[in-house]
PDB file of N, CA and C in Angstrom:
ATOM      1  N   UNK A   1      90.204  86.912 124.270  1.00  0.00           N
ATOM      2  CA  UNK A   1      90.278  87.342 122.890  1.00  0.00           C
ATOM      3  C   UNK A   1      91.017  86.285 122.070  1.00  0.00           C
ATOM      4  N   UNK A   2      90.416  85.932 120.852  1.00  0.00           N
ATOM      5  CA  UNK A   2      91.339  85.135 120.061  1.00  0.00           C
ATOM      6  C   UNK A   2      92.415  86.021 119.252  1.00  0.00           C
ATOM      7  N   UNK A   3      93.465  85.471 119.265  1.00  0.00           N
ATOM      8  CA  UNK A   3      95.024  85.892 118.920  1.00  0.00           C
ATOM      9  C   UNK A   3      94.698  85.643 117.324  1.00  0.00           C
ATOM     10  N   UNK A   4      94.012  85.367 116.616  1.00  0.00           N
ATOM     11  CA  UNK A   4      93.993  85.260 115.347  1.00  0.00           C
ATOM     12  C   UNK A   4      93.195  86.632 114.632  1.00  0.00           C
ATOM     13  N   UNK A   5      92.328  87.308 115.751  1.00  0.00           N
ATOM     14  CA  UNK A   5      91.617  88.279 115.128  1.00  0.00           C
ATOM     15  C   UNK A   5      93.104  89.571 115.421  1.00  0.00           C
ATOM     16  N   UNK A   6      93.884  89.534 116.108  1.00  0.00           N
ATOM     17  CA  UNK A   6      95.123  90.628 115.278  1.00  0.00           C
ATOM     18  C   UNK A   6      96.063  90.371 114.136  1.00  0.00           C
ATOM     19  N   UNK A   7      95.745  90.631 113.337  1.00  0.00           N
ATOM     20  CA  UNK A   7      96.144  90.525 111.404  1.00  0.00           C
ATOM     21  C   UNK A   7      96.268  91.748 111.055  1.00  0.00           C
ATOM     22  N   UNK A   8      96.659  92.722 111.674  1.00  0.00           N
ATOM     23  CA  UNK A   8      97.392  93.875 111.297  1.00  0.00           C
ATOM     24  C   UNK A   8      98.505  94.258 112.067  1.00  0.00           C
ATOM     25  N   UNK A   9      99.303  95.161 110.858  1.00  0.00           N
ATOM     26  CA  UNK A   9     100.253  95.285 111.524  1.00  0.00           C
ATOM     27  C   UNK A   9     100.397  96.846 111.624  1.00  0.00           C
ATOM     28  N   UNK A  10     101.187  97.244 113.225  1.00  0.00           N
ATOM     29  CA  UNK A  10     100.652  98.424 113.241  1.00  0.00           C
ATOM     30  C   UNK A  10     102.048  99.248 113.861  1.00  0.00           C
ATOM     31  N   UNK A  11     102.937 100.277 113.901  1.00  0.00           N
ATOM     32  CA  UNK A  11     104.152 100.783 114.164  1.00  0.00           C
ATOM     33  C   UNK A  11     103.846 101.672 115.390  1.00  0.00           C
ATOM     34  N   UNK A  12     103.916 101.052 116.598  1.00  0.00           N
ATOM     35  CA  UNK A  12     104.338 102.182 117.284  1.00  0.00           C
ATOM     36  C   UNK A  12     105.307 103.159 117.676  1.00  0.00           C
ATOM     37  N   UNK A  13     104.646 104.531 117.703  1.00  0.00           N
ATOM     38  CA  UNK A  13     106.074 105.341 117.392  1.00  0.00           C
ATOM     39  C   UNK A  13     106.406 106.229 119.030  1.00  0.00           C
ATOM     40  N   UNK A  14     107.412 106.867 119.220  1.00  0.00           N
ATOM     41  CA  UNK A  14     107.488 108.048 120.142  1.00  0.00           C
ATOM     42  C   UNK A  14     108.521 108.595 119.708  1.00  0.00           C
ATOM     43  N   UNK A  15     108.062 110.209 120.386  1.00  0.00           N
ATOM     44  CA  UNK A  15     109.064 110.770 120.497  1.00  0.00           C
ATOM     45  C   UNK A  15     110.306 111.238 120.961  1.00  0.00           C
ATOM     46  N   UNK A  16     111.045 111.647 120.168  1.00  0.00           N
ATOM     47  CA  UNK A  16     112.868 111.323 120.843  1.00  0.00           C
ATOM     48  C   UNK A  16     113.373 112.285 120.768  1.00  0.00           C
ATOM     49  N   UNK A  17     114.175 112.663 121.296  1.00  0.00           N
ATOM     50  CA  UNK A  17     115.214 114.188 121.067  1.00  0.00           C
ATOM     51  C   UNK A  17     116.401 113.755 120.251  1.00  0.00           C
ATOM     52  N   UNK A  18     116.843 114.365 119.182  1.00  0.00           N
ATOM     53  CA  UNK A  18     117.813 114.238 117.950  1.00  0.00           C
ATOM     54  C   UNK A  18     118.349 115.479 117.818  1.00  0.00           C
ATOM     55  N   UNK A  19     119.814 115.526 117.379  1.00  0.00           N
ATOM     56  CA  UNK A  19     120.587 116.819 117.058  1.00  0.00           C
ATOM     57  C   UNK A  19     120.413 116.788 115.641  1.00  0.00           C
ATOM     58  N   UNK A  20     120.106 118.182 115.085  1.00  0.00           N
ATOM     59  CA  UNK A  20     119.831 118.019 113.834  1.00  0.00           C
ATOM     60  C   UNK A  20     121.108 118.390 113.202  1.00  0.00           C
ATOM     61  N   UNK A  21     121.327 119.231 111.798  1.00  0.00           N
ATOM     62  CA  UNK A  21     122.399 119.525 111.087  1.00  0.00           C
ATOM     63  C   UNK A  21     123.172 120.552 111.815  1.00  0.00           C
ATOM     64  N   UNK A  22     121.877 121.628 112.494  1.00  0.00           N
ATOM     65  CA  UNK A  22     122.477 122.865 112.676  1.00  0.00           C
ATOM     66  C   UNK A  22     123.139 122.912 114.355  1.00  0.00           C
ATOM     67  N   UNK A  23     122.805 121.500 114.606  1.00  0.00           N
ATOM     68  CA  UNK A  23     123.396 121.458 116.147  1.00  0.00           C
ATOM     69  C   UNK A  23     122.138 121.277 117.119  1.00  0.00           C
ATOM     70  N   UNK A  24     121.429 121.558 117.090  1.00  0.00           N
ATOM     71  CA  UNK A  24     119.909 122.209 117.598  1.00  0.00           C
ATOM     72  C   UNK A  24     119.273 120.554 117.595  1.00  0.00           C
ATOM     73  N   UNK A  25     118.630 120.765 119.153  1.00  0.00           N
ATOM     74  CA  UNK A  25     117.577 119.764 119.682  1.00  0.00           C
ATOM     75  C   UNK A  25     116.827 120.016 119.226  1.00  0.00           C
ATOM     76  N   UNK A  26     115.910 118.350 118.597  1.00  0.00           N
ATOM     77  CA  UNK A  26     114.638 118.606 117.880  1.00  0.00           C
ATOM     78  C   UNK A  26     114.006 117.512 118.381  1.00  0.00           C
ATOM     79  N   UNK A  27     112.549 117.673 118.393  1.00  0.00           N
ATOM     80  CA  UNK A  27     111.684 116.023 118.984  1.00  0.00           C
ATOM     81  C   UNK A  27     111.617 115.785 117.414  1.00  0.00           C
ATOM     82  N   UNK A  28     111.716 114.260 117.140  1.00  0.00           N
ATOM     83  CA  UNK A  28     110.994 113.840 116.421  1.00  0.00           C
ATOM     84  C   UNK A  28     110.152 112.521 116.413  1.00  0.00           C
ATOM     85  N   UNK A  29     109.608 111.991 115.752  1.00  0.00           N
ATOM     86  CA  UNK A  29     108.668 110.929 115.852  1.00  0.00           C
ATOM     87  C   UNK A  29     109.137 109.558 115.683  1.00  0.00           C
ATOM     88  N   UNK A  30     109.957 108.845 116.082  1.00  0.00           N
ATOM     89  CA  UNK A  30     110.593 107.735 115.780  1.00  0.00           C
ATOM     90  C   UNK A  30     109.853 106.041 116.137  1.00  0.00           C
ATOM     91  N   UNK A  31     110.234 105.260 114.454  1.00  0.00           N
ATOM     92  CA  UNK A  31     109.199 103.703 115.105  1.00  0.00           C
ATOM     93  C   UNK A  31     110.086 103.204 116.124  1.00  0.00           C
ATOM     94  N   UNK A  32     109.103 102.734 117.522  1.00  0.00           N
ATOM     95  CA  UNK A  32     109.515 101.885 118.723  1.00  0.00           C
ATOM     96  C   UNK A  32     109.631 100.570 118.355  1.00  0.00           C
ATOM     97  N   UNK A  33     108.361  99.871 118.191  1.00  0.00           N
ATOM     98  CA  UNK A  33     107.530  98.394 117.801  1.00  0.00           C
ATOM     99  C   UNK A  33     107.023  98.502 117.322  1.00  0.00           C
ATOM    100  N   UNK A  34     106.772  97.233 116.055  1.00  0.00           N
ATOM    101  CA  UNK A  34     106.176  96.961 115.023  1.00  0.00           C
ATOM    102  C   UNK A  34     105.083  95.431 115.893  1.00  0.00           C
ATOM    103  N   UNK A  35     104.081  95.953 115.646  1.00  0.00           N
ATOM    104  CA  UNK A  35     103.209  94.898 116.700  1.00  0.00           C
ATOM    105  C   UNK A  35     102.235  94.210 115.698  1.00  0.00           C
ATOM    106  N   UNK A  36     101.868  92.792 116.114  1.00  0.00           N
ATOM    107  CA  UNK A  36     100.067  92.716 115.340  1.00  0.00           C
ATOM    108  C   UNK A  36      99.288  93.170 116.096  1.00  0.00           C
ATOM    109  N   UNK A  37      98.026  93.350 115.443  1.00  0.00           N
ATOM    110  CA  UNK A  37      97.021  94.306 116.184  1.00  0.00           C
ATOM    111  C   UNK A  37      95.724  94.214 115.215  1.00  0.00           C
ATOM    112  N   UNK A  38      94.553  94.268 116.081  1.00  0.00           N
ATOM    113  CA  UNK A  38      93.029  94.558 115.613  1.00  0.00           C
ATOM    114  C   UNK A  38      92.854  95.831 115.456  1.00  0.00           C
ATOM    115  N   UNK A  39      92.269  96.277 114.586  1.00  0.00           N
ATOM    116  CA  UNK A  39      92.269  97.473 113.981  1.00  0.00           C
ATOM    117  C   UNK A  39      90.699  97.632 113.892  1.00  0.00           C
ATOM    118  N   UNK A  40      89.797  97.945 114.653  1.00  0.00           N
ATOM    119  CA  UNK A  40      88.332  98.493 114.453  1.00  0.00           C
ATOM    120  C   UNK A  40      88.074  99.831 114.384  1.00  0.00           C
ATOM    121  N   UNK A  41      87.544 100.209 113.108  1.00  0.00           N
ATOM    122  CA  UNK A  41      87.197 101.849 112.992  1.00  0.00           C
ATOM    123  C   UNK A  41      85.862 101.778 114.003  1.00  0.00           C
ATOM    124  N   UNK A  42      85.931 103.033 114.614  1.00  0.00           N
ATOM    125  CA  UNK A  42      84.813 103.199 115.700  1.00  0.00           C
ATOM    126  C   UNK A  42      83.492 104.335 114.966  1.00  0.00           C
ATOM    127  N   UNK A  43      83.035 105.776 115.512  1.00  0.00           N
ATOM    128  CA  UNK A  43      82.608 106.863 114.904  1.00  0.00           C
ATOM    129  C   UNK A  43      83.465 107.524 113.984  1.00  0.00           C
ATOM    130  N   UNK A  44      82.703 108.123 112.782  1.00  0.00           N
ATOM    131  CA  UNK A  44      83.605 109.502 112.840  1.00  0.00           C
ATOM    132  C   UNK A  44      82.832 110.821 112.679  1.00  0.00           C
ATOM    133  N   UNK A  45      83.387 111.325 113.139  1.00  0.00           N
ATOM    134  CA  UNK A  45      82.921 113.012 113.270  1.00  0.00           C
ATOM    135  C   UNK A  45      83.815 114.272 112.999  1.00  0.00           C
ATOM    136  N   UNK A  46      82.845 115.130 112.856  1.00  0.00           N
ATOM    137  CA  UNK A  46      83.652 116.760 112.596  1.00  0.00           C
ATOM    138  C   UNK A  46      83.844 117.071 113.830  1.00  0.00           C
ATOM    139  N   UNK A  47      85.169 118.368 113.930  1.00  0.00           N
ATOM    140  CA  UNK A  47      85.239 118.784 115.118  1.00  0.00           C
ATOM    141  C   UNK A  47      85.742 120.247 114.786  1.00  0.00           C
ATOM    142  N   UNK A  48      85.345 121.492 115.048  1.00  0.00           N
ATOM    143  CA  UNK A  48      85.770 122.779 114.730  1.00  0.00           C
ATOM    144  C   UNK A  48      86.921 122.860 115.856  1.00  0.00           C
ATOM    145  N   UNK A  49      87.715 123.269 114.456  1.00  0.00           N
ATOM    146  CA  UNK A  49      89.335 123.445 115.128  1.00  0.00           C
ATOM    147  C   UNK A  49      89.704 125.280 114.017  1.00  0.00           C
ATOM    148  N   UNK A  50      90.211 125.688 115.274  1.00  0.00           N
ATOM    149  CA  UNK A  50      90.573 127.075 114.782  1.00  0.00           C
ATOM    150  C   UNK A  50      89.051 127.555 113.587  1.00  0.00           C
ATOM    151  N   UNK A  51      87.914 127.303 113.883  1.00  0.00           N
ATOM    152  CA  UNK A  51      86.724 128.020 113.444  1.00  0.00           C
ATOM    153  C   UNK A  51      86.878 127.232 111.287  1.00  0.00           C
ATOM    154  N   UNK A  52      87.099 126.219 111.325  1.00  0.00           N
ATOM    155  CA  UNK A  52      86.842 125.067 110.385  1.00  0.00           C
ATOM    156  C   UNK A  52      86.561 123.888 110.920  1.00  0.00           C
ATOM    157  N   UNK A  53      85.792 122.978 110.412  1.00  0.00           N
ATOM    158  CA  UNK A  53      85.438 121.864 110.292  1.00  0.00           C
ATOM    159  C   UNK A  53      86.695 121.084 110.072  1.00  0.00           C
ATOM    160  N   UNK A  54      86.974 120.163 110.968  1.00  0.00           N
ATOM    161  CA  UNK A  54      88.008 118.683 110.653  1.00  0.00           C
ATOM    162  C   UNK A  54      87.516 117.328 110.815  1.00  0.00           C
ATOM    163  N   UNK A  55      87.791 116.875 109.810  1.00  0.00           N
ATOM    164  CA  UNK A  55      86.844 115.526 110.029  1.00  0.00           C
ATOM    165  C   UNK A  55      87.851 114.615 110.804  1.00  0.00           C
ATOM    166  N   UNK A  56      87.376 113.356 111.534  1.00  0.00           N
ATOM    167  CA  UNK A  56      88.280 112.879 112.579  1.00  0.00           C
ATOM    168  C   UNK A  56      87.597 111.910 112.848  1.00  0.00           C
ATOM    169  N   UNK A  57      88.207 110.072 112.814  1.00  0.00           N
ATOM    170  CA  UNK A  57      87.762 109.162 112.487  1.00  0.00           C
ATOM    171  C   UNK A  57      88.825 108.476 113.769  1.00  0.00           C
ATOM    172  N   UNK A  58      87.550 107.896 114.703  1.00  0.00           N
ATOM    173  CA  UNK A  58      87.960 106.874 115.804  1.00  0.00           C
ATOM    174  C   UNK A  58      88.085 105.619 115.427  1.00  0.00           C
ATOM    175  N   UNK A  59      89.194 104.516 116.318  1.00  0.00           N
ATOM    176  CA  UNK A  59      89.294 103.791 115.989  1.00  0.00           C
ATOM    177  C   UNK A  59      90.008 102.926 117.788  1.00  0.00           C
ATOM    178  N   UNK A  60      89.210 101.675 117.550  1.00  0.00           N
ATOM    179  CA  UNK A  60      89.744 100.885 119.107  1.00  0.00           C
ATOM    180  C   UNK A  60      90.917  99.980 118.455  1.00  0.00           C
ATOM    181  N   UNK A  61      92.124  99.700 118.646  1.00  0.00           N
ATOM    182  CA  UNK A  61      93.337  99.296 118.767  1.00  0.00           C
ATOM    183  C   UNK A  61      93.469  98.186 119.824  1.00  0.00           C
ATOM    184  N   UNK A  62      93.507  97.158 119.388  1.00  0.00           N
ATOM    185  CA  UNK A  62      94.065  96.228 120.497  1.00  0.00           C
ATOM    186  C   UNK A  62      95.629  95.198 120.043  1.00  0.00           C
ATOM    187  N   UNK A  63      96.069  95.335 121.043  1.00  0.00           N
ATOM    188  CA  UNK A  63      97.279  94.707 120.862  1.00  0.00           C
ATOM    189  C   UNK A  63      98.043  93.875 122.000  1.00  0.00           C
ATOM    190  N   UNK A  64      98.863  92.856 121.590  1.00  0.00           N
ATOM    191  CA  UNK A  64      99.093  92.368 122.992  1.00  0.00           C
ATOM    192  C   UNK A  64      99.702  93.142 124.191  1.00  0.00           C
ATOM    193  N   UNK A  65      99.731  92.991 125.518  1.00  0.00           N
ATOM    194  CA  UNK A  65     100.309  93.568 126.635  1.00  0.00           C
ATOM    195  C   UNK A  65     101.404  94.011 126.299  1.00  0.00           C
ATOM    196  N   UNK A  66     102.526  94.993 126.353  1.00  0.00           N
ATOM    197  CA  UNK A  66     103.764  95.805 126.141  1.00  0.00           C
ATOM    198  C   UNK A  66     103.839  96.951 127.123  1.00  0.00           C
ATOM    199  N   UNK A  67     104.594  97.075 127.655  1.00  0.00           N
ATOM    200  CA  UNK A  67     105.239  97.472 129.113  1.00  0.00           C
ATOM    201  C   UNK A  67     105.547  98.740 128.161  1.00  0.00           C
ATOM    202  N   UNK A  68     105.551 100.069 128.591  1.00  0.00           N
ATOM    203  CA  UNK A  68     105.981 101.575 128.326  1.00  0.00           C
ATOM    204  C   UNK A  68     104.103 101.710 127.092  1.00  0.00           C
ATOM    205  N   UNK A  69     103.353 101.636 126.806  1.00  0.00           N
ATOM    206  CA  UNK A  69     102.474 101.802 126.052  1.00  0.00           C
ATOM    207  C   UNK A  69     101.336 102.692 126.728  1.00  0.00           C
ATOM    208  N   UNK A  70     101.351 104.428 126.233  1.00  0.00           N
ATOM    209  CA  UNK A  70     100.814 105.350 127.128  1.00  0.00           C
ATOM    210  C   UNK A  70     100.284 106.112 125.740  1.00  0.00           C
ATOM    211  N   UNK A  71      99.631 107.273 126.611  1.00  0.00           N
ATOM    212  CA  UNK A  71      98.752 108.211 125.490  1.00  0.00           C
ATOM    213  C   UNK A  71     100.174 109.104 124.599  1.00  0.00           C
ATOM    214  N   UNK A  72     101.224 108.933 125.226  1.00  0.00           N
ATOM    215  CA  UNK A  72     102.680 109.744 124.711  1.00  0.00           C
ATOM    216  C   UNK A  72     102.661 109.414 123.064  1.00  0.00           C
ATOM    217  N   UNK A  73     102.170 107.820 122.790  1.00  0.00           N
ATOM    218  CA  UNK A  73     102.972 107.662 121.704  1.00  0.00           C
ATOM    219  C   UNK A  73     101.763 107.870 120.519  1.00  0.00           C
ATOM    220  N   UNK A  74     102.221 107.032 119.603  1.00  0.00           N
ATOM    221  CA  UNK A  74     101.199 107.381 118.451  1.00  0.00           C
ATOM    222  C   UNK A  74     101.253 106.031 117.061  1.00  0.00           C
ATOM    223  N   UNK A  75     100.508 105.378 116.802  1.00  0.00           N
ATOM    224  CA  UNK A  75     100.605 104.636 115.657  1.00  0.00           C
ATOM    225  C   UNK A  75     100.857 104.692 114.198  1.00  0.00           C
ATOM    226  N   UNK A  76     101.194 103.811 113.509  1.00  0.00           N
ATOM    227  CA  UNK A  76     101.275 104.332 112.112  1.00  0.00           C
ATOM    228  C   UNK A  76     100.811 103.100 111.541  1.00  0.00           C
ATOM    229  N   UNK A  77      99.539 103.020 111.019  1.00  0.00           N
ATOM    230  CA  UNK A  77      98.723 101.690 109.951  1.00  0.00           C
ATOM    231  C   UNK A  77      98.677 102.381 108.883  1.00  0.00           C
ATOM    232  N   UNK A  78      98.947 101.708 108.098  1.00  0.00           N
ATOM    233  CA  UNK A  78      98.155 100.804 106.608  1.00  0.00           C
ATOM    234  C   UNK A  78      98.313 103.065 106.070  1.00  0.00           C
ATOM    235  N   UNK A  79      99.536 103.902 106.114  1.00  0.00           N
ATOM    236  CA  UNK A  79     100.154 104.708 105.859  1.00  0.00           C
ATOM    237  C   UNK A  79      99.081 106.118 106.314  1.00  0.00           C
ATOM    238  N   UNK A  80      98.310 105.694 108.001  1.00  0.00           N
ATOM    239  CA  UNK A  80      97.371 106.524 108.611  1.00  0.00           C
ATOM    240  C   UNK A  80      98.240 106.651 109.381  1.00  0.00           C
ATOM    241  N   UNK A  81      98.454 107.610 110.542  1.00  0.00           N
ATOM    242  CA  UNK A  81      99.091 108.022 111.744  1.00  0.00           C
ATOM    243  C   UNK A  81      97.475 108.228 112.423  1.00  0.00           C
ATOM    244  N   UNK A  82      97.578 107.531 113.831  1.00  0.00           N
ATOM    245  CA  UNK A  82      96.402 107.263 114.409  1.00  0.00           C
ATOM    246  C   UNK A  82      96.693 107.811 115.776  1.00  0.00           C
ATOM    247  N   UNK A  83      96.333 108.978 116.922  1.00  0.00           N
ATOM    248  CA  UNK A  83      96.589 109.523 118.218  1.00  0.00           C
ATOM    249  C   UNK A  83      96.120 108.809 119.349  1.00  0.00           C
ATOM    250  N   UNK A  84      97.073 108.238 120.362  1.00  0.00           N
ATOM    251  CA  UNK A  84      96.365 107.376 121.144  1.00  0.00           C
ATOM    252  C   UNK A  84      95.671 108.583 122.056  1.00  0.00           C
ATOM    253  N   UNK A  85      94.529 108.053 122.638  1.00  0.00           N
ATOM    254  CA  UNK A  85      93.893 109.087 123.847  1.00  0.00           C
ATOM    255  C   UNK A  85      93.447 108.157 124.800  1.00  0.00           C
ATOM    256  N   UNK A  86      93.474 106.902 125.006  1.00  0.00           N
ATOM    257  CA  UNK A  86      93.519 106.545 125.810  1.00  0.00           C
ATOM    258  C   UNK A  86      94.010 105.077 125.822  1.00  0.00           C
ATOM    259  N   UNK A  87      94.178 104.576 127.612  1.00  0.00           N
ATOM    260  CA  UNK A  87      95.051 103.316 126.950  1.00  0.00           C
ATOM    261  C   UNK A  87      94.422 102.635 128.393  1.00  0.00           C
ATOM    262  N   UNK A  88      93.726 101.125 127.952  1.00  0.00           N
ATOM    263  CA  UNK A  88      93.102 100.264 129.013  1.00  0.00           C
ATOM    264  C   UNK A  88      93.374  98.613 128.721  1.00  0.00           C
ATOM    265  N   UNK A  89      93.218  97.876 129.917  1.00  0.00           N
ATOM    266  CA  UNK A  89      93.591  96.441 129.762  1.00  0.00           C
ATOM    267  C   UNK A  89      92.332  95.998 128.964  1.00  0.00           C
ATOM    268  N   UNK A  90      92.449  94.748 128.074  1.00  0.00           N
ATOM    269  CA  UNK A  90      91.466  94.742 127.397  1.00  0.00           C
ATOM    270  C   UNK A  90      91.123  93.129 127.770  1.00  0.00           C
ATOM    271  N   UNK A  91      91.236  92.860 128.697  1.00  0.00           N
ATOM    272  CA  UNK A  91      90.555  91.298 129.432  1.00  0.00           C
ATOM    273  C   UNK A  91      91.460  91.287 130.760  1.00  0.00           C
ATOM    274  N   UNK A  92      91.467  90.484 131.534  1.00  0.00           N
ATOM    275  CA  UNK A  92      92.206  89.845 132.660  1.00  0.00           C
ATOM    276  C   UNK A  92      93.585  89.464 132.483  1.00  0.00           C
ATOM    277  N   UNK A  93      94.533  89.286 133.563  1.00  0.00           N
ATOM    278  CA  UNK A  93      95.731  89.045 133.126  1.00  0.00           C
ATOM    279  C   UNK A  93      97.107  89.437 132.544  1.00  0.00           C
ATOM    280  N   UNK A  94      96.460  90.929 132.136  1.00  0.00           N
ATOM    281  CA  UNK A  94      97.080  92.202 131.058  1.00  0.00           C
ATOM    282  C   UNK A  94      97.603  91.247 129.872  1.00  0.00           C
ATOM    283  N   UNK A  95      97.329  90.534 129.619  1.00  0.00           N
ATOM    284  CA  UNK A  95      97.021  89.655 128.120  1.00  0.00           C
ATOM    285  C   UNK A  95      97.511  90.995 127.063  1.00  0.00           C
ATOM    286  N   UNK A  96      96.738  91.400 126.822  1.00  0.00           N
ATOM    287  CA  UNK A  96      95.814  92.517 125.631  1.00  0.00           C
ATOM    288  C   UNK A  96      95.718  94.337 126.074  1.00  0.00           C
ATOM    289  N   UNK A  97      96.034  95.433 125.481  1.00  0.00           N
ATOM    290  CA  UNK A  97      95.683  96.302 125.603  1.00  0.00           C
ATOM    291  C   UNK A  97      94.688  96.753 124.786  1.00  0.00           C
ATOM    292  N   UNK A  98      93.950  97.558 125.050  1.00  0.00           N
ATOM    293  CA  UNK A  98      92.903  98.751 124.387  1.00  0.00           C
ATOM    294  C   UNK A  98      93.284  99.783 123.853  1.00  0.00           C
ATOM    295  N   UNK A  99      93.506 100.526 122.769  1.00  0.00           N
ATOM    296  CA  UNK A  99      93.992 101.504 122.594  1.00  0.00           C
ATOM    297  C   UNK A  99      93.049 102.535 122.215  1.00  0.00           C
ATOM    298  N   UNK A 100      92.240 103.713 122.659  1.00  0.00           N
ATOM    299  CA  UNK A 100      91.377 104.451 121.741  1.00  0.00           C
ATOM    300  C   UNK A 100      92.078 105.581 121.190  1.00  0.00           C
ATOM    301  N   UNK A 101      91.884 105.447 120.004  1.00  0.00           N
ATOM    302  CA  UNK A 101      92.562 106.119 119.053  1.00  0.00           C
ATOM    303  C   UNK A 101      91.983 107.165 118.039  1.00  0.00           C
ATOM    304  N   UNK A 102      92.765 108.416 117.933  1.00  0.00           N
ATOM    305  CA  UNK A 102      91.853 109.203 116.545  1.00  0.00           C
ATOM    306  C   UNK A 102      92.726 109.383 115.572  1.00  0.00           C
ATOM    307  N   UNK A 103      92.318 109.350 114.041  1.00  0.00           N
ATOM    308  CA  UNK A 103      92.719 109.828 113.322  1.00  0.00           C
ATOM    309  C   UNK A 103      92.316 111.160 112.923  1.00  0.00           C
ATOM    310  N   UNK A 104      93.065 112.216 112.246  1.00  0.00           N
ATOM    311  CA  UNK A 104      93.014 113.668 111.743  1.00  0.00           C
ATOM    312  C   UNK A 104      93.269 113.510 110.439  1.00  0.00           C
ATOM    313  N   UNK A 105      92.363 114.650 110.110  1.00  0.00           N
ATOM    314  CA  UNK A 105      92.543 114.815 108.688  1.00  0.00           C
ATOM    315  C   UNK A 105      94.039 115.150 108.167  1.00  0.00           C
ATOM    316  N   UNK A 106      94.915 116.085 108.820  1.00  0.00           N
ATOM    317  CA  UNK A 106      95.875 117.073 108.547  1.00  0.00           C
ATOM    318  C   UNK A 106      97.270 116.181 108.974  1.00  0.00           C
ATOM    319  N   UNK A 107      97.301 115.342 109.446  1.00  0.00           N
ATOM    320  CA  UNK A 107      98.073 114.538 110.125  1.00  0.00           C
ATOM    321  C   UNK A 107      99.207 113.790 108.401  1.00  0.00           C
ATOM    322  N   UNK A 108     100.555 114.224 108.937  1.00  0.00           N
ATOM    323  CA  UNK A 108     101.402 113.640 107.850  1.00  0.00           C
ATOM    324  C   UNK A 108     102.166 112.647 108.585  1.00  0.00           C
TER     325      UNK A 108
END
């Protein structure tokens, strides 16, 4: 892969356990790495969730090799939050990962 076709920049996030005001454990969504990355929109499609229509737009993610990078976490581009669902080497060498990714409509 040429290193010039990642020109985006993309936040990976996970989640963390935080004490909030009231004392009380909470997960929240916190940025890990700020990476470059190829950003290709893939399909998109509807998907009936709770008996409505949600529209939901795939997208393949590649980014260089990074050690802890699993379906756990989740991206944040260009002010989209994107769900990883799956995660593969994307040439020889572990160079590069694959990321397949969805976006949701409802997603803040």
């Amino acid at each position: 892969m040429n290193p010039g076709r990642l020109d985006q920049r993309v936040t990976l996030m996970r989640e963390e356990s935080r004490t909030n005001a009231l004392n009380q454990e909470v997960l929240e969504w916190v940025a890990w790495k700020t990476v470059w990355a190829e950003v290709v929109p893939e399909t998109g499609s509807e998907v009936v969730v709770v008996q409505r229509l949600q529209p939901e737009q795939k997208y393949t993610v590649t980014i260089r090799y990074l050690k802890g990078v699993s379906t756990a976490i989740r991206l944040a581009w260009n002010g989209r939050i994107l769900h990883v669902t799956a995660v593969s080497d994307a040439g020889p060498r572990r160079r590069y990962i694959s990321l397949q990714c969805v976006e949701r409509d409802n997603d803040v």
